[in-house]
N, C-alpha and C. Protein backbone atom coordinates (compact mmCIF):
# COMPACT_ATOMS: atom_id res chain seq x y z
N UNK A 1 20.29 26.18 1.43
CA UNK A 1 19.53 25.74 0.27
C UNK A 1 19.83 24.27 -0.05
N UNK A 2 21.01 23.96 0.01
CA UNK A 2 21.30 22.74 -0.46
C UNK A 2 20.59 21.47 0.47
N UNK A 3 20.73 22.08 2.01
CA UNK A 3 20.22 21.48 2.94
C UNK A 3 18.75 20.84 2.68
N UNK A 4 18.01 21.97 2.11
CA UNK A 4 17.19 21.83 2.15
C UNK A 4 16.09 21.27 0.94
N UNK A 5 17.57 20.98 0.02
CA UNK A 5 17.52 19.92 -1.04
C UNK A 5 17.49 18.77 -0.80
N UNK A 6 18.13 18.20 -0.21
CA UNK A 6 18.68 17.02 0.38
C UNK A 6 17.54 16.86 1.36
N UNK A 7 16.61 17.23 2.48
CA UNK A 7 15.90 16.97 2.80
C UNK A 7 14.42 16.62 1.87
N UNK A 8 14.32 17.25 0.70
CA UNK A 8 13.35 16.87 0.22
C UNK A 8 13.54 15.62 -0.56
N UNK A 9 15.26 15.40 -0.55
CA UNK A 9 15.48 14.24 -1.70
C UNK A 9 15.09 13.13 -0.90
N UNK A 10 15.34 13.34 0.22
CA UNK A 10 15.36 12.15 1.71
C UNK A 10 13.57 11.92 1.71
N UNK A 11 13.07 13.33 1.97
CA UNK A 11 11.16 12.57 1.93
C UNK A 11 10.96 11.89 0.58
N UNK A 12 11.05 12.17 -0.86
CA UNK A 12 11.30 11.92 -2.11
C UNK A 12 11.47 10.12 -1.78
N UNK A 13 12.47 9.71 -1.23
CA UNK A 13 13.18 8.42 -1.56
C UNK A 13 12.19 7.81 -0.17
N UNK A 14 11.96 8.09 1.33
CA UNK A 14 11.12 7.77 1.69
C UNK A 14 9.67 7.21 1.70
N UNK A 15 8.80 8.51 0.59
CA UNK A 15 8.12 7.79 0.25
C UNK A 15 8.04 6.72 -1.28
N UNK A 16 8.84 6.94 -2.20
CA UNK A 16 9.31 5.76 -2.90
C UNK A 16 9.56 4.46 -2.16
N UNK A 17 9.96 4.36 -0.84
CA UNK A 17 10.56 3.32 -0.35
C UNK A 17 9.18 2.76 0.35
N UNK A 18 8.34 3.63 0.81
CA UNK A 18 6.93 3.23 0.86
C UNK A 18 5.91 2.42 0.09
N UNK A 19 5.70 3.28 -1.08
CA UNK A 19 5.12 2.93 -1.82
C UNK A 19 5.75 1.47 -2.33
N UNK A 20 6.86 1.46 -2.46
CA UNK A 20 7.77 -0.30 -3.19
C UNK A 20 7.64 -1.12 -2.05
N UNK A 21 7.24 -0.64 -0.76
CA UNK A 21 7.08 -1.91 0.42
C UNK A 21 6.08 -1.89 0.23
N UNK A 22 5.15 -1.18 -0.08
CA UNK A 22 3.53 -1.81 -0.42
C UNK A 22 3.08 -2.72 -1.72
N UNK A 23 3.71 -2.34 -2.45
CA UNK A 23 3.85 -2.86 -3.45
C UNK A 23 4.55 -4.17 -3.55
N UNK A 24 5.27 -4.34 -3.18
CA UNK A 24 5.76 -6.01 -2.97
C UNK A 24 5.08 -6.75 -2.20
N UNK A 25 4.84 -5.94 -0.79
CA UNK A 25 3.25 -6.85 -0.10
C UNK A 25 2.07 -7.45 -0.80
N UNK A 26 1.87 -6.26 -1.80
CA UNK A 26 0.32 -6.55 -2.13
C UNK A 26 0.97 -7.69 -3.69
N UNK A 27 2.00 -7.48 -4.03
CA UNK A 27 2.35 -8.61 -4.92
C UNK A 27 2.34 -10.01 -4.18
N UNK A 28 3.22 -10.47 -3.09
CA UNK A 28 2.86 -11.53 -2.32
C UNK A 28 1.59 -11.72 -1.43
N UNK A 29 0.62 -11.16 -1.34
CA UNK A 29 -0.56 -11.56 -1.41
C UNK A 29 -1.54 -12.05 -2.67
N UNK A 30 -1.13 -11.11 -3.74
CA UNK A 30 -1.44 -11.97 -5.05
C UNK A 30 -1.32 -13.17 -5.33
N UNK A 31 0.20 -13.22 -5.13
CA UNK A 31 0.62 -14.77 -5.42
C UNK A 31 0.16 -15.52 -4.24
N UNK A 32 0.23 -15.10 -3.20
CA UNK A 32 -0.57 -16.08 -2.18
C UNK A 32 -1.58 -16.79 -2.19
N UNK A 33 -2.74 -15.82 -3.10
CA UNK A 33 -3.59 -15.79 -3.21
C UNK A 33 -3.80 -16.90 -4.07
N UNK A 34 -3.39 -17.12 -5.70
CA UNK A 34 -3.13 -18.05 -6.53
C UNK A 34 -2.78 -19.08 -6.14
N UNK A 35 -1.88 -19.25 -5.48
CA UNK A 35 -1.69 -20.02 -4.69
C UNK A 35 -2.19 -21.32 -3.68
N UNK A 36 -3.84 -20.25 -3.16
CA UNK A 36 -4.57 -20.75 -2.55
C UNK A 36 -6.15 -21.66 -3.28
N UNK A 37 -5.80 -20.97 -4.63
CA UNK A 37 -6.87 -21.65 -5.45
C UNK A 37 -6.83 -23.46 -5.28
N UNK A 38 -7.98 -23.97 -5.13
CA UNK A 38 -8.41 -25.11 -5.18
C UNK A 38 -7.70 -25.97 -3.99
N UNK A 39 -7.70 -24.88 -2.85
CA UNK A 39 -6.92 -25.52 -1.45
C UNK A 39 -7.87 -25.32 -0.39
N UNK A 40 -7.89 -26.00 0.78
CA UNK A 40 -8.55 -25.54 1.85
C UNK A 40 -8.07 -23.61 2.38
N UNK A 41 -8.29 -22.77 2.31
CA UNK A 41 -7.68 -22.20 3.17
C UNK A 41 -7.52 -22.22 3.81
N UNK A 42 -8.33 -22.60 4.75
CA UNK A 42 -8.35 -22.21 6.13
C UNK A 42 -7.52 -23.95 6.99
N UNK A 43 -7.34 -24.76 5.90
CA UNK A 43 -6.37 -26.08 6.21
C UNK A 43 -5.01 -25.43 6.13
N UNK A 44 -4.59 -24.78 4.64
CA UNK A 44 -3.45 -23.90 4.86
C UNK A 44 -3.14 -23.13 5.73
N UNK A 45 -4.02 -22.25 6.22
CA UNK A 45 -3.55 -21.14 7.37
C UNK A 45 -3.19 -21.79 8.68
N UNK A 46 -4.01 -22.77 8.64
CA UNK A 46 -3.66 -23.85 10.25
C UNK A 46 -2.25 -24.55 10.05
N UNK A 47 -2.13 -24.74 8.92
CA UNK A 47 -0.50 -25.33 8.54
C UNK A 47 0.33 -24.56 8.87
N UNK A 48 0.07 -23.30 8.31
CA UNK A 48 1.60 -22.35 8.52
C UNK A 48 1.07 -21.83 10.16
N UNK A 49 0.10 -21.70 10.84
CA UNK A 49 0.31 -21.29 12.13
C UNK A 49 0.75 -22.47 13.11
N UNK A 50 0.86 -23.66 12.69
CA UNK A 50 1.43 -24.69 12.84
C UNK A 50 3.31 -24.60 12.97
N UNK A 51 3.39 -24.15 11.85
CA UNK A 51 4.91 -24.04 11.55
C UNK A 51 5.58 -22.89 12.77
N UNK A 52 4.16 -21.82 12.65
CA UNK A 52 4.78 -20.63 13.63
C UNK A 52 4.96 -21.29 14.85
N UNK A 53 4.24 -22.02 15.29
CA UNK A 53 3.81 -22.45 16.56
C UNK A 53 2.67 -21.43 17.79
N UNK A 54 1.70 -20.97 16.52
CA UNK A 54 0.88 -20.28 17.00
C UNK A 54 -0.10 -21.01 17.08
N UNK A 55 -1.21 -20.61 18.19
CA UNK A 55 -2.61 -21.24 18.55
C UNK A 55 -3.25 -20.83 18.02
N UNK A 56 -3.91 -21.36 17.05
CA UNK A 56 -4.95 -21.34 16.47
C UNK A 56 -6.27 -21.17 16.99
N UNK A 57 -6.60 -21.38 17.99
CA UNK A 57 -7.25 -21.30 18.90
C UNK A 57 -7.40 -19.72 19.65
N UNK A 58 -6.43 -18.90 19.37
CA UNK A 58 -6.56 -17.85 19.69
C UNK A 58 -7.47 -16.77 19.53
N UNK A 59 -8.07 -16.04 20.24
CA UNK A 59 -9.16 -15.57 19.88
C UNK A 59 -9.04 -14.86 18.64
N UNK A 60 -8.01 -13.93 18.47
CA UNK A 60 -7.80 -13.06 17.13
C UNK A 60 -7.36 -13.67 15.83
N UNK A 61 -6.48 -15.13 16.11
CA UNK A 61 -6.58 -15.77 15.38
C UNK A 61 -7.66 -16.92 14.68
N UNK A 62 -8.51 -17.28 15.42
CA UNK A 62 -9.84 -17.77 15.19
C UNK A 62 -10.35 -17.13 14.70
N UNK A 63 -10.84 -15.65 14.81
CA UNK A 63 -11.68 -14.41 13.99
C UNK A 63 -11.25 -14.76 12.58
N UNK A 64 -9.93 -14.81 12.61
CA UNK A 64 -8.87 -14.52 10.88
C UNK A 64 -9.55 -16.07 10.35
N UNK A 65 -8.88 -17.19 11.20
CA UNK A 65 -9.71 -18.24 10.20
C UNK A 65 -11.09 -18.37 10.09
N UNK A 66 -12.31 -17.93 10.58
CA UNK A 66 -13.23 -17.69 10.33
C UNK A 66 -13.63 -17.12 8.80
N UNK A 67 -12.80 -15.64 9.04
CA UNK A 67 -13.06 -14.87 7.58
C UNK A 67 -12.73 -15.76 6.46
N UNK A 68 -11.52 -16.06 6.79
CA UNK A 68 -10.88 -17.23 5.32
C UNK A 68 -11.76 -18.17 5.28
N UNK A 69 -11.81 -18.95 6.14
CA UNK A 69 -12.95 -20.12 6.00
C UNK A 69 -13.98 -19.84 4.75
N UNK A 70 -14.60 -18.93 4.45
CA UNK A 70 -15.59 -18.33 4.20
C UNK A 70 -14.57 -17.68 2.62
N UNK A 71 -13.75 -18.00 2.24
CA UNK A 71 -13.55 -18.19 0.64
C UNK A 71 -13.54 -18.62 -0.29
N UNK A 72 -13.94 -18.62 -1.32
CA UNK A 72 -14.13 -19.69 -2.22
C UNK A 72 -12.88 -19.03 -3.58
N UNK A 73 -12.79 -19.83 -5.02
CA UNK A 73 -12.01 -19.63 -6.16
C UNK A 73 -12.21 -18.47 -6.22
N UNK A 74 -13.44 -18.03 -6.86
CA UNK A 74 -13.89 -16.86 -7.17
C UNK A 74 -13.46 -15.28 -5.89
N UNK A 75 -13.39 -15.49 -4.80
CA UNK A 75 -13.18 -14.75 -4.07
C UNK A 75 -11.76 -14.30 -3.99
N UNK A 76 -11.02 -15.70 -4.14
CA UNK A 76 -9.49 -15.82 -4.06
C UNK A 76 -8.84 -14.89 -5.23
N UNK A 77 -9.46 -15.32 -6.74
CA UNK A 77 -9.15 -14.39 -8.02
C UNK A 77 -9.04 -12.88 -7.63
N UNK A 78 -10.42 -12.31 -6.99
CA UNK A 78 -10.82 -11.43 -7.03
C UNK A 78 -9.05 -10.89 -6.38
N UNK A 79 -9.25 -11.28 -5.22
CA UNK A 79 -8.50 -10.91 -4.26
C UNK A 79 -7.10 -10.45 -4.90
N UNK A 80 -6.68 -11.51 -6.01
CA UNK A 80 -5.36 -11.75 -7.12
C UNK A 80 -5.44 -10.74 -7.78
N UNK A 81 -6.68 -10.67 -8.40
CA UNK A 81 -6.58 -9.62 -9.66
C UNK A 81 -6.50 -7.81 -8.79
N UNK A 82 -7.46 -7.85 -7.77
CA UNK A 82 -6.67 -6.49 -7.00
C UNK A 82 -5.40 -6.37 -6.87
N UNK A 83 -5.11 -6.87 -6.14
CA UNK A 83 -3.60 -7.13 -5.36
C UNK A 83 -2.40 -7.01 -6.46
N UNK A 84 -2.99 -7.34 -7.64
CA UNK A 84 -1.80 -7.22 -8.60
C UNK A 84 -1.73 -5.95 -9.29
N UNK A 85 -3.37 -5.53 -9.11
CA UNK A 85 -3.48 -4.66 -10.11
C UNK A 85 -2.69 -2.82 -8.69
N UNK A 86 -3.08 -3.26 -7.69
CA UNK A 86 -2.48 -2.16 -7.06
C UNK A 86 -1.29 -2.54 -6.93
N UNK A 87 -0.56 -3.24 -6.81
CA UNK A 87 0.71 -3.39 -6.55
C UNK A 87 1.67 -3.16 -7.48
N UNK A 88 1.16 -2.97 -8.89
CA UNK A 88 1.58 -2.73 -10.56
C UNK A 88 1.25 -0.57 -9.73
N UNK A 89 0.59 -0.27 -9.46
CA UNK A 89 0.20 1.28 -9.41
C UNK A 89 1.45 1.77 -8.34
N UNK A 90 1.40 1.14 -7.33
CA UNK A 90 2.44 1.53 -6.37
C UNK A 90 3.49 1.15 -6.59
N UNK A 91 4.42 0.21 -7.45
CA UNK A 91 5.77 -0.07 -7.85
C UNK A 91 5.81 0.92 -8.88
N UNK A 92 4.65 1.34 -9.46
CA UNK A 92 5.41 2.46 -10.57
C UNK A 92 5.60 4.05 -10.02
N UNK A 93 4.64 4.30 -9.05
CA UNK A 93 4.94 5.37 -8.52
C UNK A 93 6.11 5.41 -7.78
N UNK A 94 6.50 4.40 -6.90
CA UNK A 94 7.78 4.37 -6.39
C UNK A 94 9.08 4.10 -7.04
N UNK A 95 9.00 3.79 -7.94
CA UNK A 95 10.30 3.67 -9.25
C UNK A 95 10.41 5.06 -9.79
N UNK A 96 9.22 5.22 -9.87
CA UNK A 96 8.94 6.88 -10.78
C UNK A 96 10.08 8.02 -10.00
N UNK A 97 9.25 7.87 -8.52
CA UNK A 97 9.69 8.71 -7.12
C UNK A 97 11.32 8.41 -7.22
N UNK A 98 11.79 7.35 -7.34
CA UNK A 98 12.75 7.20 -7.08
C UNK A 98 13.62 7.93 -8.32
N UNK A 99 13.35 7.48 -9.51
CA UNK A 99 14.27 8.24 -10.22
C UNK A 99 14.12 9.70 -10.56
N UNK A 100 13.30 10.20 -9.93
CA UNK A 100 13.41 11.75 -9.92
C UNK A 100 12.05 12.07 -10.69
N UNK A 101 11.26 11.20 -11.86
CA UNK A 101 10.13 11.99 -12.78
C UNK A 101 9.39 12.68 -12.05
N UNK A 102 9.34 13.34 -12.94
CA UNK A 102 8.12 14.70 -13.03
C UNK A 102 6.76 13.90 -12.75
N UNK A 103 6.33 13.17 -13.69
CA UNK A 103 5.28 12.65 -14.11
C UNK A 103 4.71 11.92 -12.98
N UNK A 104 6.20 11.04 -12.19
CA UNK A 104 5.74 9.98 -10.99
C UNK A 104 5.18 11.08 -9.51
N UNK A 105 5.57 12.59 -9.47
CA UNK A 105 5.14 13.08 -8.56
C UNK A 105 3.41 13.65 -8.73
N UNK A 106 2.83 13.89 -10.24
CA UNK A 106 1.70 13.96 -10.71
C UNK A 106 0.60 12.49 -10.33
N UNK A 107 1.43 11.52 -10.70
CA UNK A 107 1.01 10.01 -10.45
C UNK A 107 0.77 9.82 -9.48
N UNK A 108 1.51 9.73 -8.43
CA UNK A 108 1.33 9.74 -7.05
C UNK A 108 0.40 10.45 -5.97
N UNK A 109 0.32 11.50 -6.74
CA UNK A 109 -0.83 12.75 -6.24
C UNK A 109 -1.99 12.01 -6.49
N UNK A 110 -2.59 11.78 -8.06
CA UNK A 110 -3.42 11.02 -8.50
C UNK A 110 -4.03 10.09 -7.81
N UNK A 111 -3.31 9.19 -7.62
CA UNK A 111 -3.26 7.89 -7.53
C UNK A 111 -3.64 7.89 -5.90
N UNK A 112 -2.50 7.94 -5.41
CA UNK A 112 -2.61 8.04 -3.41
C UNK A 112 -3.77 9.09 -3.57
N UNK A 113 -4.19 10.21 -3.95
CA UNK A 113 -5.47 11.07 -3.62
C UNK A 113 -6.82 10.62 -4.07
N UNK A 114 -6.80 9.72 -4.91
CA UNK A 114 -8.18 9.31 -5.23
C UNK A 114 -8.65 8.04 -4.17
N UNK A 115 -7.68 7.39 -3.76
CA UNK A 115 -7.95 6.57 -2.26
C UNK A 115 -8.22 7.06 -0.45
N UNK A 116 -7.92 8.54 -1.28
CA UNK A 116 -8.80 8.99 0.16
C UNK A 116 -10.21 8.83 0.39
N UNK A 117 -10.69 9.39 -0.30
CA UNK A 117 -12.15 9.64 -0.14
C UNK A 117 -12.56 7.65 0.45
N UNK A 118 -12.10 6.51 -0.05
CA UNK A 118 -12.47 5.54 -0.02
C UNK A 118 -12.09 5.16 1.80
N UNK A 119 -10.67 5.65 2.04
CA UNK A 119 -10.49 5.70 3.36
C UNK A 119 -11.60 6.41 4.48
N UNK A 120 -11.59 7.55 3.66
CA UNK A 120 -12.81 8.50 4.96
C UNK A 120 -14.31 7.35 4.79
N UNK A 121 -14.00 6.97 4.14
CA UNK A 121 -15.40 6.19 3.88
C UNK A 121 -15.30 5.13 5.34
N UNK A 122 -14.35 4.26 4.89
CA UNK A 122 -14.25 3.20 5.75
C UNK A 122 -13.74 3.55 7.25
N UNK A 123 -13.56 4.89 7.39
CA UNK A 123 -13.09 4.76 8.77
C UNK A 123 -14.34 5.41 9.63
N UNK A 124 -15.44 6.03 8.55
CA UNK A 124 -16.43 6.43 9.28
C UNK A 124 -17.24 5.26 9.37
N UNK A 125 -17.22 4.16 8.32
CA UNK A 125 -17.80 2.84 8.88
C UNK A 125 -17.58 2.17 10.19
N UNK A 126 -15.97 2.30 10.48
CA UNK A 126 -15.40 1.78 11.66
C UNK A 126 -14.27 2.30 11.90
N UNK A 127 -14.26 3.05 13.13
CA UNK A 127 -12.58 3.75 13.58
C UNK A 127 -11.68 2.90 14.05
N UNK A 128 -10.38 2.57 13.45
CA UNK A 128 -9.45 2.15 14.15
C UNK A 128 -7.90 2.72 13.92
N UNK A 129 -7.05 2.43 14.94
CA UNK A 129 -5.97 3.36 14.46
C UNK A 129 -4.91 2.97 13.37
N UNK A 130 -5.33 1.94 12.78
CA UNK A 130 -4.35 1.53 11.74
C UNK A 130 -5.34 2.13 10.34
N UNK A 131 -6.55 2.61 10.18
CA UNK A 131 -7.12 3.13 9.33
C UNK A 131 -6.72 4.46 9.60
N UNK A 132 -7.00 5.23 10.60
CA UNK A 132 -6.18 6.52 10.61
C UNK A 132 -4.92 7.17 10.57
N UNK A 133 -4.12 5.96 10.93
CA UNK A 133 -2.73 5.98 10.32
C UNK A 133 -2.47 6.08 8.66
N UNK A 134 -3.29 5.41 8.03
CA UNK A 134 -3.32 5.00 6.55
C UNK A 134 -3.59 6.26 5.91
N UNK A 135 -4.82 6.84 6.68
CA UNK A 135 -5.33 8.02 6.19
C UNK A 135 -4.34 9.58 6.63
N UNK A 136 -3.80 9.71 7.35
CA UNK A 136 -3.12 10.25 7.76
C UNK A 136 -1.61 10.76 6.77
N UNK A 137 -0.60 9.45 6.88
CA UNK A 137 0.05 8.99 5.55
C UNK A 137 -0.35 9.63 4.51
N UNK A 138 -0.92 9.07 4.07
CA UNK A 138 -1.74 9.32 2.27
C UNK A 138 -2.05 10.61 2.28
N UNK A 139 -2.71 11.73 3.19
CA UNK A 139 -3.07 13.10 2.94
C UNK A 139 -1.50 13.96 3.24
N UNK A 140 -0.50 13.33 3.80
CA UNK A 140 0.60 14.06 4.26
C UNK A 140 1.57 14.11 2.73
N UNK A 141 1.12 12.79 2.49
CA UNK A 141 2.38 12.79 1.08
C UNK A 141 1.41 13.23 -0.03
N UNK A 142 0.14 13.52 -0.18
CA UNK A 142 -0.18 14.00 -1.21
C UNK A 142 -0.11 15.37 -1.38
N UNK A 143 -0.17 16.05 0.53
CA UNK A 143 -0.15 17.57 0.70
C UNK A 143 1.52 17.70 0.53
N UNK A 144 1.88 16.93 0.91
CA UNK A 144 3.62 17.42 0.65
C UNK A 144 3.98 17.36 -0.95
N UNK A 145 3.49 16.75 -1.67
CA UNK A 145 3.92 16.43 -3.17
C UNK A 145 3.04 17.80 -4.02
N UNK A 146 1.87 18.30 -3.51
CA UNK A 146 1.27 19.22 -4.04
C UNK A 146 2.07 20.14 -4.11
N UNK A 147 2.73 20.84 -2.38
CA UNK A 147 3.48 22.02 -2.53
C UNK A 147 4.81 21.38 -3.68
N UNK A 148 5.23 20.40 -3.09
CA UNK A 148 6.53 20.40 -4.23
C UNK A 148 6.45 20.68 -5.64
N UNK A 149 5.28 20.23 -6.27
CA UNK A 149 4.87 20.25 -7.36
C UNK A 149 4.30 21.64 -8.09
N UNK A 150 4.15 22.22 -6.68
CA UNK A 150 3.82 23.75 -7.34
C UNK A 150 5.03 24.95 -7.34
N UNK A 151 6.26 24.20 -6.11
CA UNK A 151 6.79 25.26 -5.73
C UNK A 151 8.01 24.80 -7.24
N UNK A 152 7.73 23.12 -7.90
CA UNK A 152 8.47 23.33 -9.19
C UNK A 152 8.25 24.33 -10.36
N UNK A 153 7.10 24.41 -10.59
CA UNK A 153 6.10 24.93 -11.65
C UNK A 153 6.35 26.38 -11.38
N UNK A 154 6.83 26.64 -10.26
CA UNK A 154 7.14 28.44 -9.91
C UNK A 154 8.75 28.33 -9.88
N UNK A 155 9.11 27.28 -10.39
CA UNK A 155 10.86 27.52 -10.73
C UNK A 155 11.99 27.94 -9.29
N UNK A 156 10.98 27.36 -8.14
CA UNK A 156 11.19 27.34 -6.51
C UNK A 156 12.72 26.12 -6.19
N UNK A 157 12.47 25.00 -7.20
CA UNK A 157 13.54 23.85 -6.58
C UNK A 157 13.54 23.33 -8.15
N UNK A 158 14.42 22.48 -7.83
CA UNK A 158 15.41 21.72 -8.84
C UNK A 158 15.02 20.23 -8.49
N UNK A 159 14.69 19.95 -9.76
CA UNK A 159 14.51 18.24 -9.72
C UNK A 159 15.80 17.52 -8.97
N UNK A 160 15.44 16.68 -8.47
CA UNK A 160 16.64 15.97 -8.09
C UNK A 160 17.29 14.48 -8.99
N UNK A 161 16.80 14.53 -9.93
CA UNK A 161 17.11 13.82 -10.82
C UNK A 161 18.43 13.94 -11.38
């Protein structure tokens, strides 16, 4: 039993540790983003692939400055005001996760389950395996947090809080 406490505390802190690496990503893209207001982008991106000592010229990297090329203020905000606003959703679920709440395993269900449907969307637009990975993820920890959440409510396990 205990074992098998400790394994759920381990998925528990796993995906907390998920959700807070996404969440700090999508915070430094925010600020990146701000960042980029009233700049060339696509002068910036050639700078820092400069620094990497990457070719710009590369085919996959040419695609990327293409897209940027093609931003303006307004696009950049947009980009800010997402990025902050999910990255505020996923640092709280993973703080939540982490300290044991009740509430953050309800949240998380919520939250990660209402971005499915948006995933099946986009991967039937276009299949690739980093979209089915995403989607994959997200239905595993919402199906794993369901049973946990029910097998609490039937007085099955003990918070680990």
């Amino acid at each position: 039993m205990a074992d098998h406490r400790q394994k759920n505390v381990t998925l528990i802190r796993l995906i907390a540790g998920f959700k807070l690496l996404k969440g700090v990503m999508l915070l430094a893209v925010a600020i990146g983003a701000l960042k980029l207001l009233n700049e060339s982008v696509e002068g910036q991106v050639r700078g820092w692939l400069a620094v990497l000592w990457l070719d710009p010229d590369n085919h996959y990297i040419h695609s990327v400055l293409r897209k940027l090329g093609g931003l303006d203020n307004g696009k950049l905000e947009e980009i800010s005001a997402g990025s902050f606003f999910y990255s505020a959703i996923l640092s709280t679920e993973g703080v939540g996760l982490l300290l044991g709440k009740r509430w953050a395993e309800y949240f998380t269900i919520i939250a990660t389950g209402s971005f499915i449907p948006l995933e099946v969307y986009e991967l039937i637009k276009k299949v690739s395996i980093g979209k089915v990975a995403v989607l994959v993820v997200n239905v595993a920890v919402v199906g794993y947090l369901v049973v946990r959440v029910r097998q609490k409510a039937n007085g099955k396990e003990e918070s680990h809080a």
